[in-house]
N, C-alpha and C. Protein backbone atom coordinates (compact mmCIF):
# COMPACT_ATOMS: atom_id res chain seq x y z
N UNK A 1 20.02 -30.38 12.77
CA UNK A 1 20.03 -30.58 11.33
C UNK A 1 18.68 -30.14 10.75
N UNK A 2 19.01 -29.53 9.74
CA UNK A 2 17.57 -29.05 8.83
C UNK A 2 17.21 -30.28 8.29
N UNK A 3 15.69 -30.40 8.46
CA UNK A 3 14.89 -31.53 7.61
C UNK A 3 14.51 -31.02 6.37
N UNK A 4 13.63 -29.41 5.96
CA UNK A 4 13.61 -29.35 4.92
C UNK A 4 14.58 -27.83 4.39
N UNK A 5 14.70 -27.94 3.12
CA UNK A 5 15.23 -26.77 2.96
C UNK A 5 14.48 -25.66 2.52
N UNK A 6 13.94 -24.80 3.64
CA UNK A 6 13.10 -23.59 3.57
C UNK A 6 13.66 -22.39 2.94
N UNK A 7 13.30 -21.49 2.58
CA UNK A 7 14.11 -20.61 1.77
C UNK A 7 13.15 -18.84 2.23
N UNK A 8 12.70 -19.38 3.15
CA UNK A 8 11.87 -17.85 3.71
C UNK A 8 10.36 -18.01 3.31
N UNK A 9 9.58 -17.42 3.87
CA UNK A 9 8.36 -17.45 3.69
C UNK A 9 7.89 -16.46 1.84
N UNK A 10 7.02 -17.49 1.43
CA UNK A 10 6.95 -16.80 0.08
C UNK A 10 5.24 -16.05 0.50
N UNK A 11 4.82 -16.43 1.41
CA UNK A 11 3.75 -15.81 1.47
C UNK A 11 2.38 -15.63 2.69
N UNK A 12 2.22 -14.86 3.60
CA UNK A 12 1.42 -14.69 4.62
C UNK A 12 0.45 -14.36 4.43
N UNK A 13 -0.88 -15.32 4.50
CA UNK A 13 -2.15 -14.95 4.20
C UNK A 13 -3.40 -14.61 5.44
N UNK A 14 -3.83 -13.18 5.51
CA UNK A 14 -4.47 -12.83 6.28
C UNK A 14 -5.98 -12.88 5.60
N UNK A 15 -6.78 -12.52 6.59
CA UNK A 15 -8.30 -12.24 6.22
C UNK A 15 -8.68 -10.66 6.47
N UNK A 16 -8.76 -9.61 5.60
CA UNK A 16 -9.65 -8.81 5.69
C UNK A 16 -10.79 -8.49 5.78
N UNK A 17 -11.50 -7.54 6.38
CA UNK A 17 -12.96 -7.21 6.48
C UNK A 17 -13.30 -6.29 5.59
N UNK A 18 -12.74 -5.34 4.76
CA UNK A 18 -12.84 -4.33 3.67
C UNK A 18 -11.77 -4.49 2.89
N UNK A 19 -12.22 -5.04 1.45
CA UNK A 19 -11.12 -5.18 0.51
C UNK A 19 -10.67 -3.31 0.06
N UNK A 20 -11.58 -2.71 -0.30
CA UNK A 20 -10.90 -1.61 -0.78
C UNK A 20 -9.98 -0.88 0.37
N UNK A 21 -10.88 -0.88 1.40
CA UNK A 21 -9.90 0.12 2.80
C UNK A 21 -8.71 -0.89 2.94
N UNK A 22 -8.69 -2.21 2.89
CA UNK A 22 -7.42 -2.98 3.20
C UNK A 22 -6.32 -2.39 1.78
N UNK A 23 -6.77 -2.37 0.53
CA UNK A 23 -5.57 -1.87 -0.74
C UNK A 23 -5.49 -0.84 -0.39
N UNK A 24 -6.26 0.19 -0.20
CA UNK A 24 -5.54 1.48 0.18
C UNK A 24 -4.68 1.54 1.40
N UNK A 25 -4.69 1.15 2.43
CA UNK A 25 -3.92 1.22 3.32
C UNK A 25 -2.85 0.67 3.19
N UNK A 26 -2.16 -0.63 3.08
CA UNK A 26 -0.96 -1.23 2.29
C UNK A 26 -0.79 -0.95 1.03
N UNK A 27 -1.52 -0.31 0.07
CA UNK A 27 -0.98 0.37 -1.25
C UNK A 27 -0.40 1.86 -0.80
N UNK A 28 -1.62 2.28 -0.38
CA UNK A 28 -1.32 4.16 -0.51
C UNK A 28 -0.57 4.58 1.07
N UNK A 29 -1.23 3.76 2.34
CA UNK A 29 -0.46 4.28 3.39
C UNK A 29 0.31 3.63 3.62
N UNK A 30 1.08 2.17 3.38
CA UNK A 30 2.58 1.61 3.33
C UNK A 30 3.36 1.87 2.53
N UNK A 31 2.67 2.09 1.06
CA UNK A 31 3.17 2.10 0.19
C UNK A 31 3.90 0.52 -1.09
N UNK A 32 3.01 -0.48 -0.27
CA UNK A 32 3.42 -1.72 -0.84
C UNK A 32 2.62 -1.92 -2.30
N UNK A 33 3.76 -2.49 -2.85
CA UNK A 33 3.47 -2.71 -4.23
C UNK A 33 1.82 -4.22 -4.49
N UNK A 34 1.27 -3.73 -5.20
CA UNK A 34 0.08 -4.90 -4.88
C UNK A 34 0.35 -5.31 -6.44
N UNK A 35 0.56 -6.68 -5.88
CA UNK A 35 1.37 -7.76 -7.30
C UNK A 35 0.32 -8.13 -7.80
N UNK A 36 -0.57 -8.34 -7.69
CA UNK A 36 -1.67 -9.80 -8.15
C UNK A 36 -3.00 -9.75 -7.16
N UNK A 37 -4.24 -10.17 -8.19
CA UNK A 37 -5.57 -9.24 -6.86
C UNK A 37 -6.09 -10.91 -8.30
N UNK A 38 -6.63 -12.02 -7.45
CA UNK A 38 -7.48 -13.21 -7.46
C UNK A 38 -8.75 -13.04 -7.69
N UNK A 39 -10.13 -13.21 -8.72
CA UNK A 39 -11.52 -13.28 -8.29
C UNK A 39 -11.60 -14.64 -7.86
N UNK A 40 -12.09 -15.15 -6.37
CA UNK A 40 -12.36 -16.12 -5.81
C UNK A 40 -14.00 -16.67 -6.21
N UNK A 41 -14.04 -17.83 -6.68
CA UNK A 41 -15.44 -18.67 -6.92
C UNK A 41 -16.39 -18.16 -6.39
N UNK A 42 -16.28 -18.10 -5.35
CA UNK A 42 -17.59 -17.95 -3.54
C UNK A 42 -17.64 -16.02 -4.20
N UNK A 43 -16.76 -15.13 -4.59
CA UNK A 43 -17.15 -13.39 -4.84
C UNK A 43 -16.51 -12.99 -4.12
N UNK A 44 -15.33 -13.59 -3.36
CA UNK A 44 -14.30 -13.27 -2.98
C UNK A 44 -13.21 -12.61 -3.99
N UNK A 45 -12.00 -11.89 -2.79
CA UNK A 45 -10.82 -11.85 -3.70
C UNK A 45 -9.50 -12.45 -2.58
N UNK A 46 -8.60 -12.51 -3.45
CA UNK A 46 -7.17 -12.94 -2.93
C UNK A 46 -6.51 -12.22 -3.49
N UNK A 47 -5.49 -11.70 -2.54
CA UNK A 47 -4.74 -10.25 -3.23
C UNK A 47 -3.58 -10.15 -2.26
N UNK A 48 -2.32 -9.86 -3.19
CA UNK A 48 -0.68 -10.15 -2.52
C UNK A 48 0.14 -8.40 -2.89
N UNK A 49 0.57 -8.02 -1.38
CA UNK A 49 1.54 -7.09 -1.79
C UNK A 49 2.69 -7.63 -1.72
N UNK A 50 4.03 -6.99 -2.44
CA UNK A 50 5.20 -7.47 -2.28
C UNK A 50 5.98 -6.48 -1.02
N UNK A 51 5.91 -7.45 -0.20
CA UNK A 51 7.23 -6.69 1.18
C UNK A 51 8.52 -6.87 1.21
N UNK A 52 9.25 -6.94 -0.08
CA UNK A 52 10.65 -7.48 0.23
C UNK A 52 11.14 -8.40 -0.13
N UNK A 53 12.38 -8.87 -0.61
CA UNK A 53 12.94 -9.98 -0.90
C UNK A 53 11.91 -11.31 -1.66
N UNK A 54 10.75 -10.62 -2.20
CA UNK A 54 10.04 -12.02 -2.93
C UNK A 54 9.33 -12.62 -2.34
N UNK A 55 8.84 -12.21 -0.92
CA UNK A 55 7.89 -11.99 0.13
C UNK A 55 6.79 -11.33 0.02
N UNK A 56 5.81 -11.99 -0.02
CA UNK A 56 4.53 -11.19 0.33
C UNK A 56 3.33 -11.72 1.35
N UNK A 57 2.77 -10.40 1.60
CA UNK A 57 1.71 -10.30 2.32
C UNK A 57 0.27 -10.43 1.70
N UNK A 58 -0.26 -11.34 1.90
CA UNK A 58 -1.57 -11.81 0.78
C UNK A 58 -2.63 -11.57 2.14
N UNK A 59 -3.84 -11.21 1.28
CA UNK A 59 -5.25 -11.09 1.88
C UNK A 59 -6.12 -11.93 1.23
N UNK A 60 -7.32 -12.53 2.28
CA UNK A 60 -8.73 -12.95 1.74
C UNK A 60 -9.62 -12.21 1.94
N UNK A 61 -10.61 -11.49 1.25
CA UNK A 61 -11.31 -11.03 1.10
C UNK A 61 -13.19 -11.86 0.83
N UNK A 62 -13.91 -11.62 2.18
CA UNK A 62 -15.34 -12.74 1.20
C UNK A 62 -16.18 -11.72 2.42
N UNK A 63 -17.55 -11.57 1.72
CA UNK A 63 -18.39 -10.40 2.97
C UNK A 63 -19.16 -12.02 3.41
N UNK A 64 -18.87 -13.22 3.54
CA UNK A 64 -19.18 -13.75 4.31
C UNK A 64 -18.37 -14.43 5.03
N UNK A 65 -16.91 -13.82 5.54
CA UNK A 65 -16.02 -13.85 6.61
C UNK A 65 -16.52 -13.85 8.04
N UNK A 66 -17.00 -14.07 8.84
CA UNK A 66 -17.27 -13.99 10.62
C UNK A 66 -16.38 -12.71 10.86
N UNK A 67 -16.88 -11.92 11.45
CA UNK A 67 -15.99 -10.93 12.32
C UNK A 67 -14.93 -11.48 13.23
N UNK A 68 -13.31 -11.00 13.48
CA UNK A 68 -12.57 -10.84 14.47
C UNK A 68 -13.50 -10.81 15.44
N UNK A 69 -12.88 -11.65 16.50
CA UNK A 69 -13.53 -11.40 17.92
C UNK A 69 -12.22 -11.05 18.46
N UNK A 70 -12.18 -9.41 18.94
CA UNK A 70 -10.35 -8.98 19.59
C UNK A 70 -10.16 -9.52 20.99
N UNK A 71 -8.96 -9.98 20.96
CA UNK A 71 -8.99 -10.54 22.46
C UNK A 71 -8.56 -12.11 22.48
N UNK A 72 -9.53 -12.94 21.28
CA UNK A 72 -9.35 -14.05 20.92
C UNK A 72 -8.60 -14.32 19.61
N UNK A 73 -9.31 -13.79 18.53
CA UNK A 73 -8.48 -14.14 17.22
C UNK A 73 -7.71 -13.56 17.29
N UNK A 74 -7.76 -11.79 17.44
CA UNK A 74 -6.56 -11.07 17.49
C UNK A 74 -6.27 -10.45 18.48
N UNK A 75 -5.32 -9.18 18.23
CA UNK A 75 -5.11 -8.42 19.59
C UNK A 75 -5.77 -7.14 19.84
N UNK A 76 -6.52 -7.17 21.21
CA UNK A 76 -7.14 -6.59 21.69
C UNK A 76 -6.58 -4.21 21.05
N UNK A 77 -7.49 -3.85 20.17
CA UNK A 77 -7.45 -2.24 20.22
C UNK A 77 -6.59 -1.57 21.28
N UNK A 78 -6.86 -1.88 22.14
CA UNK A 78 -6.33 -1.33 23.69
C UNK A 78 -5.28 -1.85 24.07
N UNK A 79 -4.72 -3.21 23.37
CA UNK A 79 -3.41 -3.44 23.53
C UNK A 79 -2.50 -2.80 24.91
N UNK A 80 -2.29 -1.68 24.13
CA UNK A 80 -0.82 -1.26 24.78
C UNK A 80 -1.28 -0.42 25.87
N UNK A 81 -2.28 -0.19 26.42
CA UNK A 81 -2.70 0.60 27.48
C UNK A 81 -2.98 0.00 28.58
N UNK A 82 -3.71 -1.62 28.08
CA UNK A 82 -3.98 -2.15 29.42
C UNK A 82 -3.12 -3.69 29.12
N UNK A 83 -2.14 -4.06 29.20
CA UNK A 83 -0.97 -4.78 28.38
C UNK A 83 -1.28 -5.81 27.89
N UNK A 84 -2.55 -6.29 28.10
CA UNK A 84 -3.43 -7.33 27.32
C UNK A 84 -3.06 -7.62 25.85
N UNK A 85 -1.77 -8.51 25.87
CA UNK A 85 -1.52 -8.52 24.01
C UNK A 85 -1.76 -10.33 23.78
N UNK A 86 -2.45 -10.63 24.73
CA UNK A 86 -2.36 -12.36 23.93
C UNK A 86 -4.11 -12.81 23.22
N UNK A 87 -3.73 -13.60 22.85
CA UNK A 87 -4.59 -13.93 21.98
C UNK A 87 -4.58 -15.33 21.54
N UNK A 88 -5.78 -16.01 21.33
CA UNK A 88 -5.78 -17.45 21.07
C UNK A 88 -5.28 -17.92 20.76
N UNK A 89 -4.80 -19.60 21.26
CA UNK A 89 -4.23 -20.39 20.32
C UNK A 89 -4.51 -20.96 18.79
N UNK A 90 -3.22 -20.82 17.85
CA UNK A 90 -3.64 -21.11 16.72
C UNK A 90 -4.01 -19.53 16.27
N UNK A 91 -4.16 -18.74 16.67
CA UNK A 91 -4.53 -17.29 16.02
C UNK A 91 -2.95 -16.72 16.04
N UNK A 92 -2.90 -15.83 15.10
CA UNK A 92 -1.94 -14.51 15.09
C UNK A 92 -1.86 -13.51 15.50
N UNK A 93 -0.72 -13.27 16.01
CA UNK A 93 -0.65 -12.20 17.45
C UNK A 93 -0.04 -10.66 16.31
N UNK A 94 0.84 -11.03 15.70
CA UNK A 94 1.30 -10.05 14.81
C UNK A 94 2.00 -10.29 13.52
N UNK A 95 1.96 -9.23 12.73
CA UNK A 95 3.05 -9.49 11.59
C UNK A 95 4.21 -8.11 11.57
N UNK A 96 5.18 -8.65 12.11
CA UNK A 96 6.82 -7.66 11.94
C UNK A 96 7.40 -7.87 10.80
N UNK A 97 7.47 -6.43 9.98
CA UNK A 97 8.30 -6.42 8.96
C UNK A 97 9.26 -5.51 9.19
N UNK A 98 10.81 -6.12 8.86
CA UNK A 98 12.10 -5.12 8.68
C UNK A 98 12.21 -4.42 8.56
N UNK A 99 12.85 -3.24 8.97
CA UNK A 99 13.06 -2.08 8.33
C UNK A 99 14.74 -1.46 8.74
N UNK A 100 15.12 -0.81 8.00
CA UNK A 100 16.53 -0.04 8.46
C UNK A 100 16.29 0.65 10.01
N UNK A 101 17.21 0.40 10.90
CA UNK A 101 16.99 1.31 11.97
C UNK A 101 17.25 2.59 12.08
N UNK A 102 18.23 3.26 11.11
CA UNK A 102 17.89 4.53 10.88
C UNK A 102 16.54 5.19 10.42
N UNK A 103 15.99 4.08 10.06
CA UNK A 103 14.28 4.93 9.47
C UNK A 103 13.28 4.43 10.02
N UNK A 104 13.29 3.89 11.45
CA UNK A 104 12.58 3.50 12.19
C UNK A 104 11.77 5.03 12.92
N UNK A 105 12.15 5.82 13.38
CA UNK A 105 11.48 7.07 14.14
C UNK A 105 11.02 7.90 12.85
N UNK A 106 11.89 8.03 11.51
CA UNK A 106 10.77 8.92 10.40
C UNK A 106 9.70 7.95 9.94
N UNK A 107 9.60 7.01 9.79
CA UNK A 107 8.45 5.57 9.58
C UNK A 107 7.62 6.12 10.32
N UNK A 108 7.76 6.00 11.77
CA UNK A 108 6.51 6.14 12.61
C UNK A 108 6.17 7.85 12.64
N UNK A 109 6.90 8.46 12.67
CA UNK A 109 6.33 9.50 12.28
C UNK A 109 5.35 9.98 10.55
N UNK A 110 6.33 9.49 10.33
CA UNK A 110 5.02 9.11 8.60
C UNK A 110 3.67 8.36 8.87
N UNK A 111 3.62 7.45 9.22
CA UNK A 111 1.85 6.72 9.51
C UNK A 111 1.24 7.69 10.33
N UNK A 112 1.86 8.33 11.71
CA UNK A 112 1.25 9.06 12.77
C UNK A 112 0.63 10.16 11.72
N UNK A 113 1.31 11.09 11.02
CA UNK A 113 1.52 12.39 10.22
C UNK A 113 -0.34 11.85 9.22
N UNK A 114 0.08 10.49 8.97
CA UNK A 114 -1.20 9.92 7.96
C UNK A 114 -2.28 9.54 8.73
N UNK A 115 -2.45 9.51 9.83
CA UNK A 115 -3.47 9.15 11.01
C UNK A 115 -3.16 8.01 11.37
N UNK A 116 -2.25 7.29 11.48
CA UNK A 116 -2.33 5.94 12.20
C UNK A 116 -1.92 6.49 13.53
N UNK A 117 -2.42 5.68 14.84
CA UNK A 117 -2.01 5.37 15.81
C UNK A 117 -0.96 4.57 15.98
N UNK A 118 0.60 5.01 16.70
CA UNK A 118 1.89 4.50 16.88
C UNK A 118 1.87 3.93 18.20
N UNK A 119 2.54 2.91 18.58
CA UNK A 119 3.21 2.79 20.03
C UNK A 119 4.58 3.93 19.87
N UNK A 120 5.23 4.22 20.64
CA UNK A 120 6.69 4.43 21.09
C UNK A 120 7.33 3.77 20.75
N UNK A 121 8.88 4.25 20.05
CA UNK A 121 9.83 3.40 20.26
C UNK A 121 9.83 2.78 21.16
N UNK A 122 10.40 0.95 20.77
CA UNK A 122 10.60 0.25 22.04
C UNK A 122 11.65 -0.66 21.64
N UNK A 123 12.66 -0.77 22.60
CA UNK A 123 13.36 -1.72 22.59
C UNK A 123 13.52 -2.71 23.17
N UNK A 124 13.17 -3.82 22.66
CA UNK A 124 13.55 -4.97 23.25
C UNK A 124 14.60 -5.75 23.55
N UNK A 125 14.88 -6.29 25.26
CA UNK A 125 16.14 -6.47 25.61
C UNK A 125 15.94 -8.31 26.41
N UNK A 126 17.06 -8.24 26.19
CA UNK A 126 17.28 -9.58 27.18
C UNK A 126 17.49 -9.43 28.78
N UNK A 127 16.33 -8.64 29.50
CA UNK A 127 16.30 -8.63 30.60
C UNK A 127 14.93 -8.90 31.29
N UNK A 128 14.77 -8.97 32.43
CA UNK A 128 13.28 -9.60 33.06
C UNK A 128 12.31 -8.07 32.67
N UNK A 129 11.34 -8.48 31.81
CA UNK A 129 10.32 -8.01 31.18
C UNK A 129 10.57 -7.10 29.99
N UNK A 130 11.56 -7.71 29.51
CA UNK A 130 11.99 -7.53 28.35
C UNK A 130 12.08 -6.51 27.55
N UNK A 131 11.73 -5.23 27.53
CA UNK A 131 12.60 -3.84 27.48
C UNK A 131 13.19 -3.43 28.36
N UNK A 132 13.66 -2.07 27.91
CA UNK A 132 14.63 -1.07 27.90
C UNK A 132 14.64 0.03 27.73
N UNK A 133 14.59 1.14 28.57
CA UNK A 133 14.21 2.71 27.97
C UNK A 133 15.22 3.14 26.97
N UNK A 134 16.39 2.63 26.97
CA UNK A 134 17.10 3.12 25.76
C UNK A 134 18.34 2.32 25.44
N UNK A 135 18.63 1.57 24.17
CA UNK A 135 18.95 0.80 23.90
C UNK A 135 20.43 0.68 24.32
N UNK A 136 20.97 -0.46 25.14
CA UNK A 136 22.02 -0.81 25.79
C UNK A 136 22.67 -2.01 25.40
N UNK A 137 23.55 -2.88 25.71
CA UNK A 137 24.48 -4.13 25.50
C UNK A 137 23.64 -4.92 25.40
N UNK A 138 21.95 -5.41 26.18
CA UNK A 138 21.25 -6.59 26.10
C UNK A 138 20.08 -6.17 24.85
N UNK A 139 19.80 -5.00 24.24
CA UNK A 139 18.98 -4.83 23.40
C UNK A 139 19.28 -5.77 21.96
N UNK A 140 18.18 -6.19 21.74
CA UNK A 140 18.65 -6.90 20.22
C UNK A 140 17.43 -6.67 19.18
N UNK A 141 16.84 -5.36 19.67
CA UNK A 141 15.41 -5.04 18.79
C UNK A 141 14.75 -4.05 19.15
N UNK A 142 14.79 -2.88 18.02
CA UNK A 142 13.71 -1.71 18.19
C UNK A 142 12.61 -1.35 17.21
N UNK A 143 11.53 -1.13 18.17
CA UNK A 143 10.55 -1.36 17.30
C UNK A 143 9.07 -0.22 17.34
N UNK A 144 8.27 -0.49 16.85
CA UNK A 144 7.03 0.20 17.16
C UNK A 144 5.94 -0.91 16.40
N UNK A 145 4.76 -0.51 17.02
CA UNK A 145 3.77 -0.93 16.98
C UNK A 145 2.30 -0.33 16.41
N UNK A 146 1.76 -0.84 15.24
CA UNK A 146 0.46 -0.15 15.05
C UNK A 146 -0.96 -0.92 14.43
N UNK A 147 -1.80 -0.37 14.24
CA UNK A 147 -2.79 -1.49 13.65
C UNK A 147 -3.13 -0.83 12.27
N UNK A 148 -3.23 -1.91 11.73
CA UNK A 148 -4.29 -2.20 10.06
C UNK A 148 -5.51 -1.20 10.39
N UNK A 149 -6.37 -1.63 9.09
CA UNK A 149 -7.99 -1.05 9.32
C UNK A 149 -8.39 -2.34 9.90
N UNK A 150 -8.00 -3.46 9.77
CA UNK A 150 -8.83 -4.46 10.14
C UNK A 150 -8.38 -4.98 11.98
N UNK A 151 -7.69 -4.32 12.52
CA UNK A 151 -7.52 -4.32 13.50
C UNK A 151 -6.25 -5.81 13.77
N UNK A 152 -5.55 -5.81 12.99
CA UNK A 152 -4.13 -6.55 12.41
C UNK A 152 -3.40 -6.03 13.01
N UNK A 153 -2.64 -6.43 14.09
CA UNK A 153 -1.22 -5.72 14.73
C UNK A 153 -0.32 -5.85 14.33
N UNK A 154 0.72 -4.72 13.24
CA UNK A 154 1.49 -4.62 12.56
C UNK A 154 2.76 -4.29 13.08
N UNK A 155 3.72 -4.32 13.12
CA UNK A 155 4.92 -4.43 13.79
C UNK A 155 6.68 -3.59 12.95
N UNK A 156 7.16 -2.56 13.18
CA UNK A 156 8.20 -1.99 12.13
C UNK A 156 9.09 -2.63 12.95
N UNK A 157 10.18 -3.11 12.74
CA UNK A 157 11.05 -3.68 13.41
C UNK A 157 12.64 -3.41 12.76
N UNK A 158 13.75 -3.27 13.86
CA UNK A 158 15.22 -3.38 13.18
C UNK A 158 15.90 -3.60 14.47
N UNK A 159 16.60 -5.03 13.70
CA UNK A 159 17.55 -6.37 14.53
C UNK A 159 18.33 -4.85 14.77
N UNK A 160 19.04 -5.31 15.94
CA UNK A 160 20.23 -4.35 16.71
C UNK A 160 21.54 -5.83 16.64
N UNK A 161 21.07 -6.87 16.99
CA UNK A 161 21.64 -8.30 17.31
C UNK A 161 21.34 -9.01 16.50
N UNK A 162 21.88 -10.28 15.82
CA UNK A 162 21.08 -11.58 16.09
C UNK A 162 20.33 -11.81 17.45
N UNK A 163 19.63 -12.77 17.09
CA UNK A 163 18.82 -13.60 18.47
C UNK A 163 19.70 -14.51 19.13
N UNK A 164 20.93 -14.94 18.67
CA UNK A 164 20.96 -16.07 19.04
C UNK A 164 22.49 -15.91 19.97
């Protein structure tokens, strides 16, 4: 039984290290709409793109933020080479946003084309170590993988399944 009635997340708030390189990259290289940009007390900012359904992705912005330490707060640059993807408790490992699975391979070819670094298609399956070279009866997710400027592991994703 549901205790409360949730209705989707209205809003995910990250910390950036460069407010302008963070708007250009989710403005000009995602292409997300930037709803609302906060002047914070301290000379900060707070600033929300819209991803969808009334969802957004919000940033803090303050140049007296502590640096990411990768490895711990987030996920390690090297990620996918040396498979090292965990990261502290209480920290965030990634943010996956939806996408049509027909426009999953021109997506990643669009960021690559713009200089981002892509993982490979990957599909994720319900088998011991959890892909799949090419999506079969246990797949319920294909995806790719890339990073922010701030070294944010970003995630394109499209359900094949429910989860459940």
């Amino acid at each position: 039984m549901q205790k409360f009635q949730l209705q989707g997340i209205n809003h995910l708030a990250l910390v950036c290290k460069d407010f302008e390189v963070t708007m250009s990259f989710y403005r000009d290289t995602l292409g997300l709409p930037l709803l609302k940009v906060l002047d914070l007390p301290s000379g900060g900012k707070h600033f929300f793109f819209g991803i969808g359904n009334g969802d957004c992705l919000a940033f803090f912005w303050s140049s007296k933020a502590p640096n990411a330490i990768p490895g711990i707060s987030s996920v390690k640059l090297d990620a996918f080479l040396t498979g090292d993807i965990i990261t502290a408790q209480g920290s965030m490992n990634h943010v996956a946003f939806n996408v049509p699975l027909e426009k999953l391979e021109e997506y990643r070819k669009k960021l690559i084309s713009q200089g981002v670094q892509a993982t490979p298609l990957l599909h994720h399956a319900d088998v011991p170590g959890g892909l799949v070279s090419k999506p079969d009866h246990t797949t319920f997710m294909s995806s790719f993988y890339f990073f922010d400027p701030n070294g944010i592991l970003l995630e394109f994703a499209a359900n094949l399944r429910s989860f459940a």
